[in-house]
C-alpha atoms as a PDB file:
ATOM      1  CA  UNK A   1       0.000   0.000   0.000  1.00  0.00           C
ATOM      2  CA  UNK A   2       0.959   3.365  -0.335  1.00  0.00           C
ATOM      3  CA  UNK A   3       2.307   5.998   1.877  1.00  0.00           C
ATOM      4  CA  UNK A   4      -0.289   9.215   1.941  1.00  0.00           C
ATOM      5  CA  UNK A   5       0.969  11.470  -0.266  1.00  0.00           C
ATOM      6  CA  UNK A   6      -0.952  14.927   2.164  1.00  0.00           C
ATOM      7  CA  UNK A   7       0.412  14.372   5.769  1.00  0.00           C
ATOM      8  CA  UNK A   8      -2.776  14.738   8.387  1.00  0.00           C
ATOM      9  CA  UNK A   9      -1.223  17.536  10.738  1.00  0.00           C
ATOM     10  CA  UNK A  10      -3.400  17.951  14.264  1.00  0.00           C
ATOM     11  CA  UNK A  11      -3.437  20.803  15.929  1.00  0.00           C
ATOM     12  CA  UNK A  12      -2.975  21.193  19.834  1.00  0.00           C
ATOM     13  CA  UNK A  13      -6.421  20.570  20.802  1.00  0.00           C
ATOM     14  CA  UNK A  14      -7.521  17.765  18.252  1.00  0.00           C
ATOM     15  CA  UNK A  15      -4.052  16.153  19.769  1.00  0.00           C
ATOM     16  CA  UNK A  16      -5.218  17.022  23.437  1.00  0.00           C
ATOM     17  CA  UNK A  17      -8.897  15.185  22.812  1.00  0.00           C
ATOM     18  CA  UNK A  18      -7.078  12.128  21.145  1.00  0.00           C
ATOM     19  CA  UNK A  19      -4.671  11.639  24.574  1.00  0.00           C
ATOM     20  CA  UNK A  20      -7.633  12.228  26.970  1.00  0.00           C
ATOM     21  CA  UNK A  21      -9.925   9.707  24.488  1.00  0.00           C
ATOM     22  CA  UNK A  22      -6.828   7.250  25.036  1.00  0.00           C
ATOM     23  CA  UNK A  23      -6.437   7.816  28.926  1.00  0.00           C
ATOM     24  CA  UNK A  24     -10.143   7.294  29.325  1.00  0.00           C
ATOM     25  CA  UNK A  25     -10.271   3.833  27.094  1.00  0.00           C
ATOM     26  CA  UNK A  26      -7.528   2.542  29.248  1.00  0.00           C
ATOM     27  CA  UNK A  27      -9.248   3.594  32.585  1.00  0.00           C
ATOM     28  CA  UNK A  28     -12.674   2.074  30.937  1.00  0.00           C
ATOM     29  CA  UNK A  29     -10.511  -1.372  30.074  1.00  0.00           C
ATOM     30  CA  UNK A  30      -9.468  -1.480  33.533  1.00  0.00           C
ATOM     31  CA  UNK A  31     -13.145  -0.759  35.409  1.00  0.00           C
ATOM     32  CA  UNK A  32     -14.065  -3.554  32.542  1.00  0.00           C
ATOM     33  CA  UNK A  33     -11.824  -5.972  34.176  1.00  0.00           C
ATOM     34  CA  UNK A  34      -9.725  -6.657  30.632  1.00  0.00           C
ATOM     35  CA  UNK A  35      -6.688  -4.859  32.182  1.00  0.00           C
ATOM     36  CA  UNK A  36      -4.781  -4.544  35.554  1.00  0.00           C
ATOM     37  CA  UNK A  37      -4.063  -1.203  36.722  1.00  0.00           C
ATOM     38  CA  UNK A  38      -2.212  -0.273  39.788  1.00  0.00           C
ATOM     39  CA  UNK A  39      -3.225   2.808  42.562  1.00  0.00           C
ATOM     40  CA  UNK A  40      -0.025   4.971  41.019  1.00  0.00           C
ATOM     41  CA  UNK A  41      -1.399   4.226  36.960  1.00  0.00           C
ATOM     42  CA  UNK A  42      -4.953   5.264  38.048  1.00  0.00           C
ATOM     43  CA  UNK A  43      -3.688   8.388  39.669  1.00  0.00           C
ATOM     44  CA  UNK A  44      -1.422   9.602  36.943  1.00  0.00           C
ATOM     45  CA  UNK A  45      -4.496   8.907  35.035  1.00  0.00           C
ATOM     46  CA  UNK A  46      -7.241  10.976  37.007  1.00  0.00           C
ATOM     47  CA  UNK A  47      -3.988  13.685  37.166  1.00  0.00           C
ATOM     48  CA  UNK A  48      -3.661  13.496  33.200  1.00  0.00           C
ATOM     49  CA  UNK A  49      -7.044  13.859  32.635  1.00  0.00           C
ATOM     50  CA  UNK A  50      -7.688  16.711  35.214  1.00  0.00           C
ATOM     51  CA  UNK A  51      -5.282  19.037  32.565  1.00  0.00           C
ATOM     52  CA  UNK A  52      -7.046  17.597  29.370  1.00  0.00           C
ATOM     53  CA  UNK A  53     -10.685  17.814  30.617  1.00  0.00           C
ATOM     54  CA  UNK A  54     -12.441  20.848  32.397  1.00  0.00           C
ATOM     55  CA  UNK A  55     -13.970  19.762  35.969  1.00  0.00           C
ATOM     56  CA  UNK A  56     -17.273  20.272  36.387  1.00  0.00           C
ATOM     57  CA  UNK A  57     -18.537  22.422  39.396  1.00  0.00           C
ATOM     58  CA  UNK A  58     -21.881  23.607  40.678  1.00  0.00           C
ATOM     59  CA  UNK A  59     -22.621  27.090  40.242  1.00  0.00           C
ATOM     60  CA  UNK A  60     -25.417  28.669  42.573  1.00  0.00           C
ATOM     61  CA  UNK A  61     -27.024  32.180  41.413  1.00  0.00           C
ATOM     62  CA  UNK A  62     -28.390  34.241  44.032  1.00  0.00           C
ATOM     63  CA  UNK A  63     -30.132  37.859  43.927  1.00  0.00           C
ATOM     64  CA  UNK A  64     -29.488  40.870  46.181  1.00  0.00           C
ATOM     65  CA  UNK A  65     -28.488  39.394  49.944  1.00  0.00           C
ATOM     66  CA  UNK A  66     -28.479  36.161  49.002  1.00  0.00           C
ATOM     67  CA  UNK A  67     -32.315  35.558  47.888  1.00  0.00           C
ATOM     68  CA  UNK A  68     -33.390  33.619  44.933  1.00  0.00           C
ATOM     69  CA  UNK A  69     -33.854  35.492  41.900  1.00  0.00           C
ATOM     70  CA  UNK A  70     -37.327  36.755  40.522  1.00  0.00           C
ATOM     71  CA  UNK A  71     -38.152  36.201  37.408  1.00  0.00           C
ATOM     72  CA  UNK A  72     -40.978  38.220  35.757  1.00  0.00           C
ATOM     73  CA  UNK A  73     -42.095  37.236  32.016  1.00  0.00           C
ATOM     74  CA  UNK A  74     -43.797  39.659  30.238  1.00  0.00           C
ATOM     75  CA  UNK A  75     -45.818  38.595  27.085  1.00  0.00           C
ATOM     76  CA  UNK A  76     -45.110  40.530  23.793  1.00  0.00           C
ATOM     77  CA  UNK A  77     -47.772  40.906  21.772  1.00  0.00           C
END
C-alpha cells in the first residue's frame, strides 16, 4: 500500500482530545476488568485527565443578599 501522499497535521487541541480519548479507554478497560491497573497508573491517570478535561462544578445564582432570583415574564404581543 501506499504511503499518503498529504500528511494529516493535528493541531494542539484535536491532539489534546485524542490523549484524553486514550487515557479514558484505558481507565474504561481497567473498570471492565480486561486490564490490571495499579493505585499509582490510576492516579497519573485521574492527574492526566484533570489538565485535558475541564472539571465540572456547581454554580449557585443568588439575587441581592443572598435571595433567589425573581423572574418576571412579560408577554409581547
Amino acid at each position: 500500500m501506499a504511503g499518503r501522499t498529504v500528511k494529516i497535521r493535528h493541531d494542539d487541541q484535536t491532539r489534546s482530545k485524542i490523549q484524553a480519548a486514550q487515557i479514558i479507554n484505558r481507565l474504561h478497560a481497567c473498570v471492565m476488568g480486561e486490564i490490571a491497573l495499579d493505585a499509582s497508573q490510576v492516579s497519573a491517570a485521574k492527574i492526566l485527565l484533570g489538565k485535558a478535561l475541564p472539571d465540572l462544578a456547581s454554580v449557585q445564582h443568588s439575587g441581592q443578599d443572598g435571595d433567589a432570583i425573581k423572574h418576571e415574564f412579560k408577554w409581547i404581543d
